[in-house]
Structures are given as structure tokens and as C-alpha cells.
C-alpha atoms as a PDB file:
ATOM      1  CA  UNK A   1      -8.448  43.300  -6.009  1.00  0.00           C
ATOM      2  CA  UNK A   2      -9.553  40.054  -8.207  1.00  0.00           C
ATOM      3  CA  UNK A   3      -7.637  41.928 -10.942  1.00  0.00           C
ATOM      4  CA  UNK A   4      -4.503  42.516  -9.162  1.00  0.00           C
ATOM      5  CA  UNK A   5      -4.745  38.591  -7.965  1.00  0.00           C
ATOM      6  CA  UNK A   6      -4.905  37.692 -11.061  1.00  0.00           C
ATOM      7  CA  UNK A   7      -2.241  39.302 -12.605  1.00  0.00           C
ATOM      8  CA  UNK A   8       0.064  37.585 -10.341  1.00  0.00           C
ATOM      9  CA  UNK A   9      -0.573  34.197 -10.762  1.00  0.00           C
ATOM     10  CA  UNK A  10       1.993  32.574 -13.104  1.00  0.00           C
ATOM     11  CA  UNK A  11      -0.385  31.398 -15.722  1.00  0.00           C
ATOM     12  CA  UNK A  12       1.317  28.030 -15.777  1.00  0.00           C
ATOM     13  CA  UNK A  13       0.817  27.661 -12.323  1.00  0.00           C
ATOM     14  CA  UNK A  14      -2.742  28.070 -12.511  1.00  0.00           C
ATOM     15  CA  UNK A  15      -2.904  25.675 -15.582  1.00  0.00           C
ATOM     16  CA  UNK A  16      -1.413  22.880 -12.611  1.00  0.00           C
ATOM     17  CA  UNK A  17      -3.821  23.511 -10.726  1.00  0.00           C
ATOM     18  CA  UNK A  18      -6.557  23.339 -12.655  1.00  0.00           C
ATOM     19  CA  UNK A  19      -5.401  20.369 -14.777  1.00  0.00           C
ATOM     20  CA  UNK A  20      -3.027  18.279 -12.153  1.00  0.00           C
ATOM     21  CA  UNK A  21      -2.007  15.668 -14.186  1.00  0.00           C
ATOM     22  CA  UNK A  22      -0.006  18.380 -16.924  1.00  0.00           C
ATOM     23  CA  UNK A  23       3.023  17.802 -14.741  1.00  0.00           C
ATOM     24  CA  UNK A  24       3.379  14.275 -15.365  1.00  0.00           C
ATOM     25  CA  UNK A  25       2.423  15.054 -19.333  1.00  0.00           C
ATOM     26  CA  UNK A  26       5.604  17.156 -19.350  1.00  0.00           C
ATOM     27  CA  UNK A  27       8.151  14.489 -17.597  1.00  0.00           C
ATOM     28  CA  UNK A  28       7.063  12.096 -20.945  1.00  0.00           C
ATOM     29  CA  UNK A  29       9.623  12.723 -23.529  1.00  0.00           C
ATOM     30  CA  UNK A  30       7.762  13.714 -26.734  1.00  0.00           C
ATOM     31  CA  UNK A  31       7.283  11.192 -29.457  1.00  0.00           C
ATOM     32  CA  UNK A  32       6.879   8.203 -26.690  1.00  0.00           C
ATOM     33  CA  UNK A  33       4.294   5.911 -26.207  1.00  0.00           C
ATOM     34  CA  UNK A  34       1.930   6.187 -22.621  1.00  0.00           C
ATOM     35  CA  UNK A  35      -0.136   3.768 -21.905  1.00  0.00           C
ATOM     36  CA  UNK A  36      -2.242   2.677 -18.678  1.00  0.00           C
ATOM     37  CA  UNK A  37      -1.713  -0.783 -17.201  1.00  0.00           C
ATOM     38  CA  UNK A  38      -4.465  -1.567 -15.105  1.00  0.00           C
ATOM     39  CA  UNK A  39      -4.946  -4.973 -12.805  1.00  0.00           C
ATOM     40  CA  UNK A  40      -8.438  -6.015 -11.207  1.00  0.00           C
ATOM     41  CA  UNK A  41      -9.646  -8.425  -8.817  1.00  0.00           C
ATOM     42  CA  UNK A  42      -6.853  -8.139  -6.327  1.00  0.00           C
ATOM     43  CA  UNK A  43      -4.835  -8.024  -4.526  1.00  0.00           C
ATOM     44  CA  UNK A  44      -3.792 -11.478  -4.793  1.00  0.00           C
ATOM     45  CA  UNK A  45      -0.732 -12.574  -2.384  1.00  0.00           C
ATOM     46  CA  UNK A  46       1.247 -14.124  -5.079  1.00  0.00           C
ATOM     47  CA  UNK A  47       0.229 -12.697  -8.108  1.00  0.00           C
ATOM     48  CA  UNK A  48      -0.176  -9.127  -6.899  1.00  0.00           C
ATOM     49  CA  UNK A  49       3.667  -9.393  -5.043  1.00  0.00           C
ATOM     50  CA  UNK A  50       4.998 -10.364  -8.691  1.00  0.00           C
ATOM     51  CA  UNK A  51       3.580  -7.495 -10.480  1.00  0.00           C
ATOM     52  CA  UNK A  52       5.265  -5.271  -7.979  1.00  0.00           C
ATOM     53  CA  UNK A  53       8.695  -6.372  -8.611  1.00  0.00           C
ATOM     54  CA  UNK A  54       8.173  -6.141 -12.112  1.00  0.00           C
ATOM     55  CA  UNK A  55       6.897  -2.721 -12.435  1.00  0.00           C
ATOM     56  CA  UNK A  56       9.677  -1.598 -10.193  1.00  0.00           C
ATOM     57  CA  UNK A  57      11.871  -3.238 -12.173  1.00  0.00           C
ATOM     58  CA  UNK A  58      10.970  -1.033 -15.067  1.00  0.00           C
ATOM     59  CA  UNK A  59      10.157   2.138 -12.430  1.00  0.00           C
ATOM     60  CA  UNK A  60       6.901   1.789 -13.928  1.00  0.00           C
ATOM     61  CA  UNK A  61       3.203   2.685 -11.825  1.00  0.00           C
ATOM     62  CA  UNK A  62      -0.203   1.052 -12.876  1.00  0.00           C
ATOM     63  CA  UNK A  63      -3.616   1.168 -11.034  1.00  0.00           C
ATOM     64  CA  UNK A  64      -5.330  -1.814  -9.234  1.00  0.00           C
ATOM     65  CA  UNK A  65      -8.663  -1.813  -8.939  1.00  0.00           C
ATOM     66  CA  UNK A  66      -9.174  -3.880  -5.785  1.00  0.00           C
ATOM     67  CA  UNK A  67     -12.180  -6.151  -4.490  1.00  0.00           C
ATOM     68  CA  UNK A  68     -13.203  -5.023  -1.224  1.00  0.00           C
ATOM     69  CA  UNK A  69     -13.333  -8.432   0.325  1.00  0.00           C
ATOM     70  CA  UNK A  70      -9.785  -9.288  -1.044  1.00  0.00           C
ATOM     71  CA  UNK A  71      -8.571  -6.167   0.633  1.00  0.00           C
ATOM     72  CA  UNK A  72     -10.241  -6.956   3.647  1.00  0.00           C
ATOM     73  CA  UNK A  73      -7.888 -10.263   3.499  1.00  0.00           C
ATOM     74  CA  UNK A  74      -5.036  -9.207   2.680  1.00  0.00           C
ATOM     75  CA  UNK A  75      -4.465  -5.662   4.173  1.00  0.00           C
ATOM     76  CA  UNK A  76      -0.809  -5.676   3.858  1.00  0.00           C
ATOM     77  CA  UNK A  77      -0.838  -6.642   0.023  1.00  0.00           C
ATOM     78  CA  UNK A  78      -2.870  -3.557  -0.542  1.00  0.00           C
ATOM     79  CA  UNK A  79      -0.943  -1.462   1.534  1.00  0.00           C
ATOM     80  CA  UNK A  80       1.916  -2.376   0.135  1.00  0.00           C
ATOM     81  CA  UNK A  81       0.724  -1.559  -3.644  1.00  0.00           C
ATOM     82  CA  UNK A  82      -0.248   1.804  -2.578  1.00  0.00           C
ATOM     83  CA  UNK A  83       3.128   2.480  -0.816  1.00  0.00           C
ATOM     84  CA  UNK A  84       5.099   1.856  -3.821  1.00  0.00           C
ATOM     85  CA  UNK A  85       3.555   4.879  -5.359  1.00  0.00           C
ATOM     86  CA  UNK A  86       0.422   2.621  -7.538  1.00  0.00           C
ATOM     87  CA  UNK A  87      -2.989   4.318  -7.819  1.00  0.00           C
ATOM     88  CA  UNK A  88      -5.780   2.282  -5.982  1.00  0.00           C
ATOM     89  CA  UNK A  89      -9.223   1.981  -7.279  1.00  0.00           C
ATOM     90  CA  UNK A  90     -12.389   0.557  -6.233  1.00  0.00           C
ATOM     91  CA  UNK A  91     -13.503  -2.707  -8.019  1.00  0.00           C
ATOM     92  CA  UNK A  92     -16.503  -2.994  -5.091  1.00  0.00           C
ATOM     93  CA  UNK A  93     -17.001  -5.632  -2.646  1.00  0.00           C
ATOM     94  CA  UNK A  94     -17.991  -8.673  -4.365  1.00  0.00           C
ATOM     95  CA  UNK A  95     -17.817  -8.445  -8.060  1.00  0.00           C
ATOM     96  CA  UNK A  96     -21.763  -7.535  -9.001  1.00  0.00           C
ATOM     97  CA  UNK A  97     -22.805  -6.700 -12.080  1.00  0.00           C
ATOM     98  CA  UNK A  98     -24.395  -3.120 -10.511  1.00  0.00           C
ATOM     99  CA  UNK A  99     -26.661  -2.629 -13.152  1.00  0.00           C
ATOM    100  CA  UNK A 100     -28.726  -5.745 -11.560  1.00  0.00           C
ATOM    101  CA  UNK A 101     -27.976  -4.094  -8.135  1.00  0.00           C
ATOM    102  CA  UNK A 102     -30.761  -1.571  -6.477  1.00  0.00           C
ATOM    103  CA  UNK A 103     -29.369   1.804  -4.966  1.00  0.00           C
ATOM    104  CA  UNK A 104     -28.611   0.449  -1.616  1.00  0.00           C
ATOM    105  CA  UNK A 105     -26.826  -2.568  -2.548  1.00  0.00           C
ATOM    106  CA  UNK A 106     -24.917  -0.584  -5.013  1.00  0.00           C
ATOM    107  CA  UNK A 107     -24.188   1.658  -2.470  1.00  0.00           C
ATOM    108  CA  UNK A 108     -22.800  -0.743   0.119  1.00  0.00           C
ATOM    109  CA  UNK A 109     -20.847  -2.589  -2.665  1.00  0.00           C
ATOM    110  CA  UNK A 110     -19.158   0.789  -2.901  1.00  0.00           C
ATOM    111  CA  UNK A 111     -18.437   1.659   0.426  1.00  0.00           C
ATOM    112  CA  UNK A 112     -16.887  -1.536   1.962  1.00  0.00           C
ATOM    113  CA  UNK A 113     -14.473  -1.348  -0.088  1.00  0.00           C
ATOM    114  CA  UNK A 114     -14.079   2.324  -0.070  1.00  0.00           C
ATOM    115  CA  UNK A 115     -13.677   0.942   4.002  1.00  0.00           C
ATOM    116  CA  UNK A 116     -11.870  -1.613   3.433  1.00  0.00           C
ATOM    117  CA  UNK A 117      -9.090   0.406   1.849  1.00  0.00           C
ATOM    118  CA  UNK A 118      -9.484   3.311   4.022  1.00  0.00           C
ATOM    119  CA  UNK A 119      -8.460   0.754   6.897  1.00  0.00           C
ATOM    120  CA  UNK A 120      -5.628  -0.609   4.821  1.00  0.00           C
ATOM    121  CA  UNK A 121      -4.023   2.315   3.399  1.00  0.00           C
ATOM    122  CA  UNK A 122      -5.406   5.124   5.234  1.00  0.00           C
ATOM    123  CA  UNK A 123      -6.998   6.651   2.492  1.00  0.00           C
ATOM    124  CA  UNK A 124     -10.079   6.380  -0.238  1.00  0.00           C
ATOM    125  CA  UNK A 125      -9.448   5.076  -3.465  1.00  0.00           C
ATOM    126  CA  UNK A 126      -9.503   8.030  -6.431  1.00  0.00           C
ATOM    127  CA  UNK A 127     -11.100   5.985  -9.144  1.00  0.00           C
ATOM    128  CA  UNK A 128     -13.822   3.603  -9.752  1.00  0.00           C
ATOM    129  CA  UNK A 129     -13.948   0.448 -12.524  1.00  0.00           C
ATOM    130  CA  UNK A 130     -17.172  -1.409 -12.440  1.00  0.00           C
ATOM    131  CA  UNK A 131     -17.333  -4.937 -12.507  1.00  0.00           C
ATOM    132  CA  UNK A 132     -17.372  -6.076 -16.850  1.00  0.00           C
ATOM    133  CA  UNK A 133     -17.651  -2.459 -17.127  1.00  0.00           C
ATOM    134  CA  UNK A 134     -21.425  -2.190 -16.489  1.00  0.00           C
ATOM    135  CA  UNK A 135     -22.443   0.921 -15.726  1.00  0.00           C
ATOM    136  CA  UNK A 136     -26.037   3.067 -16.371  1.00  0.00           C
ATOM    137  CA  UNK A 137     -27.313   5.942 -15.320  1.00  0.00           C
ATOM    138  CA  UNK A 138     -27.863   5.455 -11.884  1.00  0.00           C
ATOM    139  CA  UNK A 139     -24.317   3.673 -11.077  1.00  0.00           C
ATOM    140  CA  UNK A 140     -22.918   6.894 -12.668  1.00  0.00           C
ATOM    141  CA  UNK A 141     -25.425   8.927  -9.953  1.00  0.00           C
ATOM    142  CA  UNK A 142     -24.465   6.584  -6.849  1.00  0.00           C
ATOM    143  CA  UNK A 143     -20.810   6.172  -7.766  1.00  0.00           C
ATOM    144  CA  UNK A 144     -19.585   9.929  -7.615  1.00  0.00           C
ATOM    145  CA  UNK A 145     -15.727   9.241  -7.924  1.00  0.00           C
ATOM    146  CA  UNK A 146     -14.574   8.591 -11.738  1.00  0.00           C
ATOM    147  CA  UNK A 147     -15.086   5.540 -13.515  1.00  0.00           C
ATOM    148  CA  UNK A 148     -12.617   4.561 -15.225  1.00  0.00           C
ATOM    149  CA  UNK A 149     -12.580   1.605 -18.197  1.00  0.00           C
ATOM    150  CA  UNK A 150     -10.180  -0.094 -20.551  1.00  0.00           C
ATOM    151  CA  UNK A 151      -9.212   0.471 -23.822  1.00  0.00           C
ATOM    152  CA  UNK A 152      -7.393  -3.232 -24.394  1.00  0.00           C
ATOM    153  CA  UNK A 153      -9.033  -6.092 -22.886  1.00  0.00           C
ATOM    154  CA  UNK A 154      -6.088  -8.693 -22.881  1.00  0.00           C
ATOM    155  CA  UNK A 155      -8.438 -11.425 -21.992  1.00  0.00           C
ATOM    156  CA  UNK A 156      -5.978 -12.745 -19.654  1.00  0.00           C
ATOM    157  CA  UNK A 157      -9.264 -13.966 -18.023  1.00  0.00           C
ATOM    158  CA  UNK A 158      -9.678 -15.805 -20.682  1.00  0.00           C
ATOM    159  CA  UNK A 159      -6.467 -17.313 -22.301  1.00  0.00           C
ATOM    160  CA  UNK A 160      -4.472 -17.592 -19.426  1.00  0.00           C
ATOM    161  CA  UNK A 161      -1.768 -17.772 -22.079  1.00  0.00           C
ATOM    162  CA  UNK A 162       1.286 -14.753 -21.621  1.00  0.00           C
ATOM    163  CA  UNK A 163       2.048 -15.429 -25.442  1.00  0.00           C
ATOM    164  CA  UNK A 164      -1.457 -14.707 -26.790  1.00  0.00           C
ATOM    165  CA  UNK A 165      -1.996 -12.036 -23.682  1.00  0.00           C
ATOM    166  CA  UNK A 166       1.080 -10.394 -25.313  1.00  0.00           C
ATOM    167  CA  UNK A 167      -0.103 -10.385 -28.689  1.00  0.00           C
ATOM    168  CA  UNK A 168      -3.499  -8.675 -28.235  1.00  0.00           C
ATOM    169  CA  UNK A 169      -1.961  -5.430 -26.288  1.00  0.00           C
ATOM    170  CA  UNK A 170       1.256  -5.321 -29.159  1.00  0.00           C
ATOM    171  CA  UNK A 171      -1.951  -5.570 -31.888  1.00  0.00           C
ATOM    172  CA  UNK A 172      -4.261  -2.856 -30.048  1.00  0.00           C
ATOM    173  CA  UNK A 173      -1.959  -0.597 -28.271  1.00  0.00           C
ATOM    174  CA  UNK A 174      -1.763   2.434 -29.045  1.00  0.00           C
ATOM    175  CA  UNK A 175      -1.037   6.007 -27.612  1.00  0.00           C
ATOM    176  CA  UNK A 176      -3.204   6.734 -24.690  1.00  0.00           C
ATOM    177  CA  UNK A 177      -4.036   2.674 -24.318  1.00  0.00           C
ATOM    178  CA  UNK A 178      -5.913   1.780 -20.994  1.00  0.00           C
ATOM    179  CA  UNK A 179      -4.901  -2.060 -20.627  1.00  0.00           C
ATOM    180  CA  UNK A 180      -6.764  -4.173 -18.031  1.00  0.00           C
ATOM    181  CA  UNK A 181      -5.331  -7.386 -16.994  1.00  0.00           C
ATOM    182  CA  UNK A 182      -6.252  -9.141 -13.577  1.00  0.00           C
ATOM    183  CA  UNK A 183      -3.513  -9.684 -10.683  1.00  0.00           C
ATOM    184  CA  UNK A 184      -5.349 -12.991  -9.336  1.00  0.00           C
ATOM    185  CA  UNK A 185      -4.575 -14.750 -12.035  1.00  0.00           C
ATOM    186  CA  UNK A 186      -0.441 -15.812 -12.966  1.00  0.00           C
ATOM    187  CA  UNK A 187      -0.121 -14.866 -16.876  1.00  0.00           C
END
């Protein structure tokens, strides 16, 4: 019986399944540049409703990883990034370093926010970024959803300057580029 099964799955159909993101690998014309833009800290209710229009602008998709007490304040914002087709990560509660935190705090950090979005957008978040990327052993064991970094940090954090924000992704970017930039602040 497992033989005959297995004769009849189209072997590109089981390759989907096992590896779901091949489908959008194959809408990518060959020889073009993918990158990831990713925004933290949000959502912001300026800032955040910005970034929207411009990635629809260019029918474009990033992933926010959101602060569970700024989703807890602005619902809608949040509910409206994941309605427009974005990814939504966790980015925990409060912005802790987690490899100061103990299990239990780390844990709760988690989950409000893994709430907080659940109320907002009626479902869990799919990926994780720790706050400054810290992460150890045991917030890889308490945090079971993937973590996700950055490739290019544009220090927009930092410069607050679009020129020079601009001028570290065009020096760093290359195929397969995970860019992190924050939607709380305007550049």
C-alpha cells in the first residue's frame, strides 16, 4: 500500500509540501535580486501606515516584528499590516534583552505578545526576532517558533538619516539580504 501511495504522488507536489516556500522561489524571475525587508518595534500609527502605502505601491510584502505592548495599543495598525498580506513576527512585550531574562520572564515576554496579536489579528505570529538579536541557548529552548535575524543592519536607529540609511543597504545588499529597519521611527 505505502508503495502504491507513493507512486502517485506527483513528486513536485510532495517537494511543496515539504519545502512551502518553493512556490514563491519559482514566481522570482531568474537572475533577480530577493531580499527581506524587515521593520521592528511597531506598529507605529504614522510610521507603520507609511510603510504600507509604500510597499503597496511597489506590490511588495516585508515582515514586522511587533512589540507586544505596541500591539496591544494599536490593534487596528497591526491588523491592518497583516491584512495586506505582511508576515507578523514577535519582537516580545517590552524590548528585553532575554539573555538577562530568567525562563519565566522570557516566557511571558513571549506570550503577551503572541496574545496580543492573537487578539488583533486572530492568529499567532510565525517568526520570532529577539530584541539586538540576543539569543542563547535557553531563548532558543523557550522560544520554539523560528528566530529570525538580519543580514543588513541599516542603523536607521542610529542615523535617522534616509540618505546614509540608503547607502548602507545599496553597499551590503546582496542576494538573499535580510534588512532590518524600525517602523517607529520616520527615515
Amino acid at each position: 500500500l505505502e508503495e502504491k501511495t507513493a507512486e502517485k504522488v506527483d513528486p513536485s507536489e510532495q517537494n511543496k509540501e515539504e519545502d512551502p516556500e518553493s512556490e514563491l522561489r519559482e514566481e522570482v524571475p531568474v537572475g533577480k535580486k530577493r531580499v527581506a525587508l524587515t521593520f521592528d518595534d511597531g506598529p507605529h500609527p504614522t510610521n507603520t501606515e507609511q510603510i504600507l502605502k509604500l510597499l503597496d505601491q511597489h506590490d511588495a510584502k516585508a515582515t514586522f516584528f511587533m512589540l507586544g505592548n505596541r500591539v496591544d495599543f494599536y490593534p487596528d495598525i497591526a491588523k491592518e499590516v497583516a491584512d495586506a498580506g505582511h508576515e507578523i513576527g514577535n519582537h516580545t512585550w517590552s524590548h528585553k534583552d532575554l539573555t538577562t531574562l530568567g525562563e519565566a520572564e522570557m516566557e511571558q515576554e513571549f506570550q503577551r505578545t503572541n496574545e496580543a496579536v492573537v487578539n488583533a489579528i486572530g492568529k499567532s505570529p510565525t517568526v520570532f526576532r529577539p530584541p539586538y538579536g540576543a539569543r542563547n541557548e535557553q531563548v532558543d529552548h523557550v522560544i520554539e517558533i523560528p528566530a529570525i535575524l538580519w543580514t543588513i543592519d541599516s542603523l536607521d536607529w542610529k542615523s535617522h538619516d534616509p540618505d546614509q540609511v540608503l547607502s548602507i543597504v545599496k553597499e551590503n545588499i546582496q542576494d538573499g539580504s535580510i534588512i532590518l529597519m524600525h517602523d517607529i521611527h520616520a527615515t
